[in-house]
C-alpha atoms as a PDB file:
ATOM      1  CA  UNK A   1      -7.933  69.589 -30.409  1.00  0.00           C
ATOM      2  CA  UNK A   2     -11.294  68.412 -31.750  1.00  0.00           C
ATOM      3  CA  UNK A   3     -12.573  67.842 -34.782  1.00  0.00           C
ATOM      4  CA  UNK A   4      -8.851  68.725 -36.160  1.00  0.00           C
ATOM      5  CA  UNK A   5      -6.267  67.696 -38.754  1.00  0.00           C
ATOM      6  CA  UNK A   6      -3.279  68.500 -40.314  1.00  0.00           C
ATOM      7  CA  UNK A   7      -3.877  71.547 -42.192  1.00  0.00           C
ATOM      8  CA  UNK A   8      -6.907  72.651 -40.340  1.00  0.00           C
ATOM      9  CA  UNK A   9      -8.302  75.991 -40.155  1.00  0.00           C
ATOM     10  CA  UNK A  10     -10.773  78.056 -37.896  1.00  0.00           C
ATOM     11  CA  UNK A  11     -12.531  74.897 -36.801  1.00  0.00           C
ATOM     12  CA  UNK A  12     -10.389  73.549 -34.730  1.00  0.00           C
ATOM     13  CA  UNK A  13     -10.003  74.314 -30.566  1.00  0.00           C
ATOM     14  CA  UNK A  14      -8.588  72.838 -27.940  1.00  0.00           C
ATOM     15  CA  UNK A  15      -9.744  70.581 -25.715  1.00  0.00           C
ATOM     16  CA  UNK A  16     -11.254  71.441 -22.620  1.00  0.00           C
ATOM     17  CA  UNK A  17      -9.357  70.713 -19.139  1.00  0.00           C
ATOM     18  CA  UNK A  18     -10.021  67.203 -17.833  1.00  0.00           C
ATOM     19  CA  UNK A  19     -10.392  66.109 -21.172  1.00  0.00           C
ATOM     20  CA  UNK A  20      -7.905  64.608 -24.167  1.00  0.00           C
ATOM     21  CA  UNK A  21      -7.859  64.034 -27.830  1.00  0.00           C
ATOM     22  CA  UNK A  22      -5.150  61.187 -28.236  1.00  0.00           C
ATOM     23  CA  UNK A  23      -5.564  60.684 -31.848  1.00  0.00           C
ATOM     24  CA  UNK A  24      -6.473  63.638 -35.239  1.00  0.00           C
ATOM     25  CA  UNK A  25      -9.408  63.846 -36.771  1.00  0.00           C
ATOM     26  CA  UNK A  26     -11.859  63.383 -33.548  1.00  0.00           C
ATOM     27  CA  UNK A  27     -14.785  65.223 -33.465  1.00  0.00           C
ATOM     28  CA  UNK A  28     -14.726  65.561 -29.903  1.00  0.00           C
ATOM     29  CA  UNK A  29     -12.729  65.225 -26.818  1.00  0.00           C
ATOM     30  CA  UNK A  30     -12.784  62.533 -23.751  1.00  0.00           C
ATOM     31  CA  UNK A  31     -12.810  62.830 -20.547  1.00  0.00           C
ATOM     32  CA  UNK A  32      -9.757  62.148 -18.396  1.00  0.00           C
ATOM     33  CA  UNK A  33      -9.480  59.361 -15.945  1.00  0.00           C
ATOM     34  CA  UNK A  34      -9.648  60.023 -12.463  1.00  0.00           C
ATOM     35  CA  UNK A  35      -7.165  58.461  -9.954  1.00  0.00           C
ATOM     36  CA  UNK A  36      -9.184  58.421  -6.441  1.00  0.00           C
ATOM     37  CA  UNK A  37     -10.020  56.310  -3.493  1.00  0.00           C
ATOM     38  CA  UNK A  38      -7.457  53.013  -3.884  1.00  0.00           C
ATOM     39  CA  UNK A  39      -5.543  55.029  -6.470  1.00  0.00           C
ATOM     40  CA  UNK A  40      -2.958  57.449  -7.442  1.00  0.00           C
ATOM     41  CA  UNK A  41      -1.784  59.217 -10.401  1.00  0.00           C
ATOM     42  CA  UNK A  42       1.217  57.816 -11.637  1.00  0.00           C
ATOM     43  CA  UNK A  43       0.797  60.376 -14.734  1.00  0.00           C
ATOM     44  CA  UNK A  44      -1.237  63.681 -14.772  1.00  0.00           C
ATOM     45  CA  UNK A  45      -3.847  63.982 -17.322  1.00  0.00           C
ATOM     46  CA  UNK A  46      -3.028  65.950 -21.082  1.00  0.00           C
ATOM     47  CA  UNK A  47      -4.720  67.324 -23.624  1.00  0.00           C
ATOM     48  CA  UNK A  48      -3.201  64.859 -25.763  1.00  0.00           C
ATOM     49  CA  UNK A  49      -3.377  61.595 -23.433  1.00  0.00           C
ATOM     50  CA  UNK A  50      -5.282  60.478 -20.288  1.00  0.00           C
ATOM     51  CA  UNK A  51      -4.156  59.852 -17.225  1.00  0.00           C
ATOM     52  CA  UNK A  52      -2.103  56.700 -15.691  1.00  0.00           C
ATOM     53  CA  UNK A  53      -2.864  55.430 -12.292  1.00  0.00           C
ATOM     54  CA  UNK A  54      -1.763  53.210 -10.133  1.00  0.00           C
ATOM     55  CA  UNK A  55      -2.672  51.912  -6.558  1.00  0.00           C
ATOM     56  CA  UNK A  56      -1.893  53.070  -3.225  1.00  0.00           C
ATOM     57  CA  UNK A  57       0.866  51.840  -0.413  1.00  0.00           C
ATOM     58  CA  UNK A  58      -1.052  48.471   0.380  1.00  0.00           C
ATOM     59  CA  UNK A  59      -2.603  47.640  -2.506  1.00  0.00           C
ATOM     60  CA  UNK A  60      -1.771  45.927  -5.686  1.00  0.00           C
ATOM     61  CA  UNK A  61      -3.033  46.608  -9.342  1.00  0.00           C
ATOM     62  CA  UNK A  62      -5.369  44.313 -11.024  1.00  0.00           C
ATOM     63  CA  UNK A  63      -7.344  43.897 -14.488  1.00  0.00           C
ATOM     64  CA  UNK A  64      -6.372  45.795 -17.650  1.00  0.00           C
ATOM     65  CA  UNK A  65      -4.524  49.178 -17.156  1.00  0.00           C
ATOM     66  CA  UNK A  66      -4.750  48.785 -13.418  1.00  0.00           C
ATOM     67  CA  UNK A  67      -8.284  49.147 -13.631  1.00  0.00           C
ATOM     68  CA  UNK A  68      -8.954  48.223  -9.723  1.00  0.00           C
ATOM     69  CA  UNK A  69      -6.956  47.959  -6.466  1.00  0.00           C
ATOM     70  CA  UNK A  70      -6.899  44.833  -4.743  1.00  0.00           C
ATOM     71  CA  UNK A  71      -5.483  44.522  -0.959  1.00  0.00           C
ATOM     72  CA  UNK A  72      -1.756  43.178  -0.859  1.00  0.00           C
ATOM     73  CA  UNK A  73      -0.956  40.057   0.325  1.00  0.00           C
ATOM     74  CA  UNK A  74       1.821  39.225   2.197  1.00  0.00           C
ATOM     75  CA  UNK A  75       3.709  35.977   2.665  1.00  0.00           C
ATOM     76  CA  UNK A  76       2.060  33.226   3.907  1.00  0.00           C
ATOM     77  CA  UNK A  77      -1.186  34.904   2.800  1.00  0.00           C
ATOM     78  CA  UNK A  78      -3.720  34.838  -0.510  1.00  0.00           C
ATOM     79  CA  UNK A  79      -6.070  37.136  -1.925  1.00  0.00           C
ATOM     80  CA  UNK A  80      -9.603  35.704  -2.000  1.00  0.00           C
ATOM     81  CA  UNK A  81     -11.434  38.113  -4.034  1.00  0.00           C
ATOM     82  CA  UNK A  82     -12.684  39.660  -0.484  1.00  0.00           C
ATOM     83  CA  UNK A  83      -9.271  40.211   0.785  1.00  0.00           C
ATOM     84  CA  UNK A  84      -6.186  38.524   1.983  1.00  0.00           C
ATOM     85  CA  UNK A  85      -6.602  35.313   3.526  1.00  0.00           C
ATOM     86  CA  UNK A  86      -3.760  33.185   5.559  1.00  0.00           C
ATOM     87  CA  UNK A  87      -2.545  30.138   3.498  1.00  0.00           C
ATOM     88  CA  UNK A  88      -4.817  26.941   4.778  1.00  0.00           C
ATOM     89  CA  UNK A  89      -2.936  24.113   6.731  1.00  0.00           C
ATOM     90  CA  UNK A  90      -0.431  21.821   4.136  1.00  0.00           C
ATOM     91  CA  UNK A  91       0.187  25.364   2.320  1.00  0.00           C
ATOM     92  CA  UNK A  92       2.788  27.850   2.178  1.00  0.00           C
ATOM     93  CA  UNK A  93       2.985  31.285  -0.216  1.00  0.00           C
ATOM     94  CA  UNK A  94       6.796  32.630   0.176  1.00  0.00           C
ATOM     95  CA  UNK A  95       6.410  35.072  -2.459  1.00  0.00           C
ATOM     96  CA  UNK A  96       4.430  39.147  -2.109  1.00  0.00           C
ATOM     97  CA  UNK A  97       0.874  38.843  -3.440  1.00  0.00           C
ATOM     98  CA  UNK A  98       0.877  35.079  -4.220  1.00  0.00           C
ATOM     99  CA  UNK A  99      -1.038  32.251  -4.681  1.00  0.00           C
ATOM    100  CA  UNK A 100      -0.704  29.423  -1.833  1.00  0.00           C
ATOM    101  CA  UNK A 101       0.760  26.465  -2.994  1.00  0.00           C
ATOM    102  CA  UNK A 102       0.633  22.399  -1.586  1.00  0.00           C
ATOM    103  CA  UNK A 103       3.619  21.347   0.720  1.00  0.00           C
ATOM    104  CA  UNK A 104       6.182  19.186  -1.344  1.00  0.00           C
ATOM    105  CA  UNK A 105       4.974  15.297   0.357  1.00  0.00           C
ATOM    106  CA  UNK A 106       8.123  13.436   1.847  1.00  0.00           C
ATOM    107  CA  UNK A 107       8.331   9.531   2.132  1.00  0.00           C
ATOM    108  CA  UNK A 108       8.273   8.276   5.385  1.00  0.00           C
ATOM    109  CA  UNK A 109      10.616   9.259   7.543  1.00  0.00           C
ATOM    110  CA  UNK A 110      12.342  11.749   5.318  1.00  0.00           C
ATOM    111  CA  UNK A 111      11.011  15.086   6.490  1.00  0.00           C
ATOM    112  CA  UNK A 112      14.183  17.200   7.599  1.00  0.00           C
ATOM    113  CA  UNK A 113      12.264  20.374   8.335  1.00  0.00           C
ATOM    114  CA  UNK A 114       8.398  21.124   8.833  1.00  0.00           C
ATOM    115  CA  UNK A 115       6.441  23.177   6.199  1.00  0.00           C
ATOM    116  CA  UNK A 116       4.595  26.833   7.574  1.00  0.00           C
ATOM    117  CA  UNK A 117       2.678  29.251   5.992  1.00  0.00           C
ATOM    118  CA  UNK A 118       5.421  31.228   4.587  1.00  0.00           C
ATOM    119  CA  UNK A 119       7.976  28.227   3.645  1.00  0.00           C
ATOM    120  CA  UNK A 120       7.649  24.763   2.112  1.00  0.00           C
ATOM    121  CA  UNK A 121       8.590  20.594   3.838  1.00  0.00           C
ATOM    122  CA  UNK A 122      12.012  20.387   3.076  1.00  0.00           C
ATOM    123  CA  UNK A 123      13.036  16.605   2.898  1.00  0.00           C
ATOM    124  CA  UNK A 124      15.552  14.622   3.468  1.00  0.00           C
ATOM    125  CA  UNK A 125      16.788  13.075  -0.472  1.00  0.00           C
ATOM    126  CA  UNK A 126      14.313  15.258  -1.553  1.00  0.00           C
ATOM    127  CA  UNK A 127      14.390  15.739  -5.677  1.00  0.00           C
ATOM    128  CA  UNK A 128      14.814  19.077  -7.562  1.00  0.00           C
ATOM    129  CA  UNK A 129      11.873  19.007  -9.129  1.00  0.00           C
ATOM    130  CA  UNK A 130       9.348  19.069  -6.492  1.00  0.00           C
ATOM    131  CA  UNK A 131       6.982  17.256  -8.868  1.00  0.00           C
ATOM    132  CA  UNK A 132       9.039  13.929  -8.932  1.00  0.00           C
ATOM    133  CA  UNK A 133       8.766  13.730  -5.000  1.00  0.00           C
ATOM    134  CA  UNK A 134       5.110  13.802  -4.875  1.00  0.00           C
ATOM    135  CA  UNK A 135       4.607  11.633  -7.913  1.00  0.00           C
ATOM    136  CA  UNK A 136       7.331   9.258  -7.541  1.00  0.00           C
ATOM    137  CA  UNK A 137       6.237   5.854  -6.273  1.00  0.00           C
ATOM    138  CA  UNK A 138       8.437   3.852  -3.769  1.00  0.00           C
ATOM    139  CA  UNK A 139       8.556   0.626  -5.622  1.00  0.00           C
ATOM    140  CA  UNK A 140       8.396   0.672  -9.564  1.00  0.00           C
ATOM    141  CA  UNK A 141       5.672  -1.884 -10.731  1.00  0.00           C
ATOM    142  CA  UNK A 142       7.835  -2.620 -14.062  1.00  0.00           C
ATOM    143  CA  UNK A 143      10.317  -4.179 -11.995  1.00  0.00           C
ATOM    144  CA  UNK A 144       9.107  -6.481  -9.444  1.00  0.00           C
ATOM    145  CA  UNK A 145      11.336  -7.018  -6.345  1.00  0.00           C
ATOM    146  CA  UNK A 146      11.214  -8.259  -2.592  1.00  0.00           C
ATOM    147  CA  UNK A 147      12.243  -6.430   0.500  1.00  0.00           C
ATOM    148  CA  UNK A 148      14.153  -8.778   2.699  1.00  0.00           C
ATOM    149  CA  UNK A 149      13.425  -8.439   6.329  1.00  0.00           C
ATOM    150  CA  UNK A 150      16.198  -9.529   8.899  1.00  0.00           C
ATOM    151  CA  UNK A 151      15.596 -12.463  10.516  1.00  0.00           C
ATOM    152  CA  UNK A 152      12.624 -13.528   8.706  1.00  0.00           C
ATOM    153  CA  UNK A 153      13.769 -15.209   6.044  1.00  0.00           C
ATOM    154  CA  UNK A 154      16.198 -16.844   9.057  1.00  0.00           C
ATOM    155  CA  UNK A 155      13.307 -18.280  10.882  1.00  0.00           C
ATOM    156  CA  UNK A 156      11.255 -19.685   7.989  1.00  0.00           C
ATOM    157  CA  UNK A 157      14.424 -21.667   6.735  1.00  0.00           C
ATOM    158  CA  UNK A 158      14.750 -22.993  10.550  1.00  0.00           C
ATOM    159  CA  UNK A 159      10.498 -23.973  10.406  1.00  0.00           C
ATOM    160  CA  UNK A 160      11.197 -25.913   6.621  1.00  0.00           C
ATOM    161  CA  UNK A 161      14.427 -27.522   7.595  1.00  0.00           C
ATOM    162  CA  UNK A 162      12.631 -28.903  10.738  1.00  0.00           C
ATOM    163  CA  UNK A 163       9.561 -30.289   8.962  1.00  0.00           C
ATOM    164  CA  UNK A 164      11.768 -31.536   6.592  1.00  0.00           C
ATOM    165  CA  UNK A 165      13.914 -33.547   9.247  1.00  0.00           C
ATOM    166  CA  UNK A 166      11.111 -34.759  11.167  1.00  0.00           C
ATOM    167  CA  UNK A 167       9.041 -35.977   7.997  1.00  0.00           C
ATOM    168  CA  UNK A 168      12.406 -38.172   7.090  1.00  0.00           C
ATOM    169  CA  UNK A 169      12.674 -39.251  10.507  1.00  0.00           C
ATOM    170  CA  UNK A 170       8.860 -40.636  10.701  1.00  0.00           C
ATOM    171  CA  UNK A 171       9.553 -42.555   7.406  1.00  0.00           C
ATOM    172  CA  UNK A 172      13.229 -44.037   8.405  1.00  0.00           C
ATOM    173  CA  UNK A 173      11.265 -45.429  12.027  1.00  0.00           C
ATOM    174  CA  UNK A 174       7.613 -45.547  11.212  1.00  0.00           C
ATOM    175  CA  UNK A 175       8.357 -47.881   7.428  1.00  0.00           C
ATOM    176  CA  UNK A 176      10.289 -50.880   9.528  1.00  0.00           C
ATOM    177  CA  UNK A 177       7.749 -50.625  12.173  1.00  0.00           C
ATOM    178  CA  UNK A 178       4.877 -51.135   9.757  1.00  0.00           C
ATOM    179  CA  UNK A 179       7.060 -53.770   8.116  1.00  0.00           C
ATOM    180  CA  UNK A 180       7.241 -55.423  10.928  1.00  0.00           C
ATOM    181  CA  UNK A 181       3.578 -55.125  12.012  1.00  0.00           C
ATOM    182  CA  UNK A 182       2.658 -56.239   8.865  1.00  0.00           C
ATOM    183  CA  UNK A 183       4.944 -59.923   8.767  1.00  0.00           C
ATOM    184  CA  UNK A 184       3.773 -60.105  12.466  1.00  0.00           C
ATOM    185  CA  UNK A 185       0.012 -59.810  11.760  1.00  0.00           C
ATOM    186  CA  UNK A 186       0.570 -62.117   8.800  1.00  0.00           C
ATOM    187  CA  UNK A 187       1.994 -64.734  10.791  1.00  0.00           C
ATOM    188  CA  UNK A 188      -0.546 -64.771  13.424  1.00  0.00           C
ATOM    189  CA  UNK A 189      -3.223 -65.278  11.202  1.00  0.00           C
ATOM    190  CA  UNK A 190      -1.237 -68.243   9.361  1.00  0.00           C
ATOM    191  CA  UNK A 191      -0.965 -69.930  13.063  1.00  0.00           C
ATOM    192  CA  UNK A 192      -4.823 -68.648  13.345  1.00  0.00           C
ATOM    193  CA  UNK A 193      -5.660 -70.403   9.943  1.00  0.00           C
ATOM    194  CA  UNK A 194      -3.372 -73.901  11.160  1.00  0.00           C
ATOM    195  CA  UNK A 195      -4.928 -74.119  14.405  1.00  0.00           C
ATOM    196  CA  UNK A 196      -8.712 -74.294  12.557  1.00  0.00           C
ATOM    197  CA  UNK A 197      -7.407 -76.729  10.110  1.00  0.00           C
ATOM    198  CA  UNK A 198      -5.446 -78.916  12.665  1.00  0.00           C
ATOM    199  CA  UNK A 199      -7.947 -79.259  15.289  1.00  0.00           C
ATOM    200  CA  UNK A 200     -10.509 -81.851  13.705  1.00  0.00           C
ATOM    201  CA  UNK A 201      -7.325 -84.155  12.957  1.00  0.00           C
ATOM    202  CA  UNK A 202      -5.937 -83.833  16.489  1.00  0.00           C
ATOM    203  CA  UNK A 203     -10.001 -84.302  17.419  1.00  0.00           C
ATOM    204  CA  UNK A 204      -9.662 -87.598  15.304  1.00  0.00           C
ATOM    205  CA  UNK A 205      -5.977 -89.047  17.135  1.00  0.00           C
ATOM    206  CA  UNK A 206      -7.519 -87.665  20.689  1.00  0.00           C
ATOM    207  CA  UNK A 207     -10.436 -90.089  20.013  1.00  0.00           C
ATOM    208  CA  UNK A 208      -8.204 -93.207  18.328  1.00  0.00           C
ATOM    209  CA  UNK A 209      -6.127 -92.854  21.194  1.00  0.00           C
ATOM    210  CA  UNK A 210      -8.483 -92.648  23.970  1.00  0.00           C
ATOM    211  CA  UNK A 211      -9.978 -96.331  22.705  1.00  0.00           C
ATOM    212  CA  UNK A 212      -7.195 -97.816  24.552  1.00  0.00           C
ATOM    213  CA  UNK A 213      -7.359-100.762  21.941  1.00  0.00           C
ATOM    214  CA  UNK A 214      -5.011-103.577  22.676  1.00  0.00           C
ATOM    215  CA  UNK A 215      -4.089-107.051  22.383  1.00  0.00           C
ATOM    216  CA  UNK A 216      -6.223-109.260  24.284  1.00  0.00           C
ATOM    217  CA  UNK A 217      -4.023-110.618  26.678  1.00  0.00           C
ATOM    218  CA  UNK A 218      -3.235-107.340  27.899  1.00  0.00           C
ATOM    219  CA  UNK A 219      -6.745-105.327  28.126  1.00  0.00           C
ATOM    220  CA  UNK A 220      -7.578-106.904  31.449  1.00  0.00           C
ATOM    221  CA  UNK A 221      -4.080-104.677  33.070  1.00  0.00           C
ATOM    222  CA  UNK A 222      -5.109-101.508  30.961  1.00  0.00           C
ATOM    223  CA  UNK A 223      -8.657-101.305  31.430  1.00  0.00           C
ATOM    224  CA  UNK A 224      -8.538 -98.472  34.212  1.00  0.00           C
ATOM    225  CA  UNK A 225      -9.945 -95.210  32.752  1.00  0.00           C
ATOM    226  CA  UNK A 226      -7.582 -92.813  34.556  1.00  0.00           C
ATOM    227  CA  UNK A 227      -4.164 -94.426  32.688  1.00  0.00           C
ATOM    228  CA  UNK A 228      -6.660 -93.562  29.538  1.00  0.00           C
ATOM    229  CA  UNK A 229      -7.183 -89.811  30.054  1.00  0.00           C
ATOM    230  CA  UNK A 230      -3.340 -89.406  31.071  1.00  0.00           C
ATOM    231  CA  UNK A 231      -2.161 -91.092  28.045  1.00  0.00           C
ATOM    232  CA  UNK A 232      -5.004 -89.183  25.863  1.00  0.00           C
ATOM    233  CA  UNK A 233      -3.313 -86.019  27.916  1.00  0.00           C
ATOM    234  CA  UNK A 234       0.601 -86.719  27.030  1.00  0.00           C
ATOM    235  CA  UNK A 235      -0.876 -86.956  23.381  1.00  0.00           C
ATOM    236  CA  UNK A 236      -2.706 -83.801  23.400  1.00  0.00           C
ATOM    237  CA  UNK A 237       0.489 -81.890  25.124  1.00  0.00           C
END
C-alpha cells in the first residue's frame, strides 16, 4: 500500500500488480524485477517485496543480488569476461567456475605425475604447502656447503700428490748435480787461472834450459842443437 501507515484511513490503496511497497509510509509503489533472458525467478514478485532471481542451467550469478548471468565454467576452464576460456599451458582449474591457477614447480627430477588443465604437477617430496616448493631454494645461502662429486675429489688428490713427488724428486737429484757442477766449474777455472800464471815461469826455465850452459871442458861434446831441443822437451813434459 502507498502512501500508508499504521492507522491510516481512506488514503491508502494497494499497490498495483508488478509493483511492491517493501517498507510504510511510501508515497508510491515500485516496480517489480523481471527475471528474463539468462534468468529465472527463484521468488515471484509481492505486493510487499520484489522479486528474486537467479540464473539459468549453464550459467552462474554475478554482481550484487545476482544482478547478471555469466556462462559457467567448467574444470580446466576460466571465465574471461567474454566467456569461458580453457586454462593456458602451466595451468590447471579443478574446481566449477574457477580461476586457473600456476602448476606447483618441482626440482629437477622430482616430477611424479604431469600437470593438465583440470589437475596440478604432483612431485615427488613435494611439501604441503605448495608455496614452500616453488619458493624454496635448493641450497640455503646462510649456510654455505660443498657438493662432493665421486671421483673428483679422487683425481685431484692423485694430480697434487704427483706434483708434489716429482717437485721433491727434482730437488733430491737436480741440488747434488748443481753441487757438483758448481765445484767442477770452480776447479776448472782455478787450473784455467794456474796455467796463465805458470806459463811465463815455465817460459823463463824453457829458455835457461835451452842455453845449454856448461863447463868448458865439456861444451865442445854438447854443442849439437838437437840434444838441446830434446832436453828443452823432457823439461817441458
Amino acid at each position: 500500500m502507498a502512501g500508508c501507515g499504521r492507522g491510516a484511513g481512506a488514503g491508502c490503496r494497494q499497490c498495483p500488480p508488478d509493483t511492491f511497497s517493501s517498507a510504510a509510509g511510501l508515497r508510491g509503489c515500485t516496480l517489480c524485477r523481471k527475471c528474463e533472458g539468462r534468468f529465472r525467478y527463484l521468488k515471484e514478485c509481492s505486493s510487499k517485496s520484489d522479486a528474486e532471481c537467479t540464473c539459468k542451467e549453464g550459467y552462474r550469478c554475478s554482481g550484487d543480488g545476482c544482478s547478471r548471468c555469466d556462462p559457467s565454467c567448467g574444470v580446466g576452464q576460466e571465465n574471461t569476461g567474454s566467456g569461458c576460456q580453457t586454462c593456458r599451458y602451466g595451468t590447471f582449474n579443478d574446481q566449477p567456475n574457477g580461476s586457473c591457477k600456476n602448476w606447483t614447480k618441482c626440482s629437477a627430477n622430482q616430477v611424479l605425475e604431469h600437470g593438465t588443465t583440470t589437475k596440478d604437477v604432483i612431485c615427488k617430496h613435494a611439501s604441503d604447502n605448495p608455496t614452500l616448493v616453488t619458493t624454496l631454494p635448493t641450497t640455503s645461502p646462510a649456510i654455505p656447503f660443498s657438493i662432493t662429486v665421486p671421483g673428483e675429489d679422487l683425481q685431484m688428490d692423485i694430480v697434487r700428490i704427483s706434483l708434489t713427488v716429482a717437485g721433491l724428486l727434482c730437488i733430491v737429484f737436480l741440488l747434488p748435480l748443481c753441487v757438483c757442477f758448481g765445484i767442477w766449474q770452480k776447479k776448472k777455472l782455478h787450473a784455467v787461472f794456474k796455467k796463465m800464471h805458470t806459463t811465463p815461469e815455465q817460459s823463463i826455465q824453457e829458455d835457461d834450459a835451452c842455453s845449454c850452459r856448461f863447463p868448458e871442458e865439456e861444451q865442445g861434446e854438447y854443442q849439437d842443437h838437437s840434444k838441446c831441443t830434446e832436453f828443452r822437451d823432457l823439461l817441458v813434459n
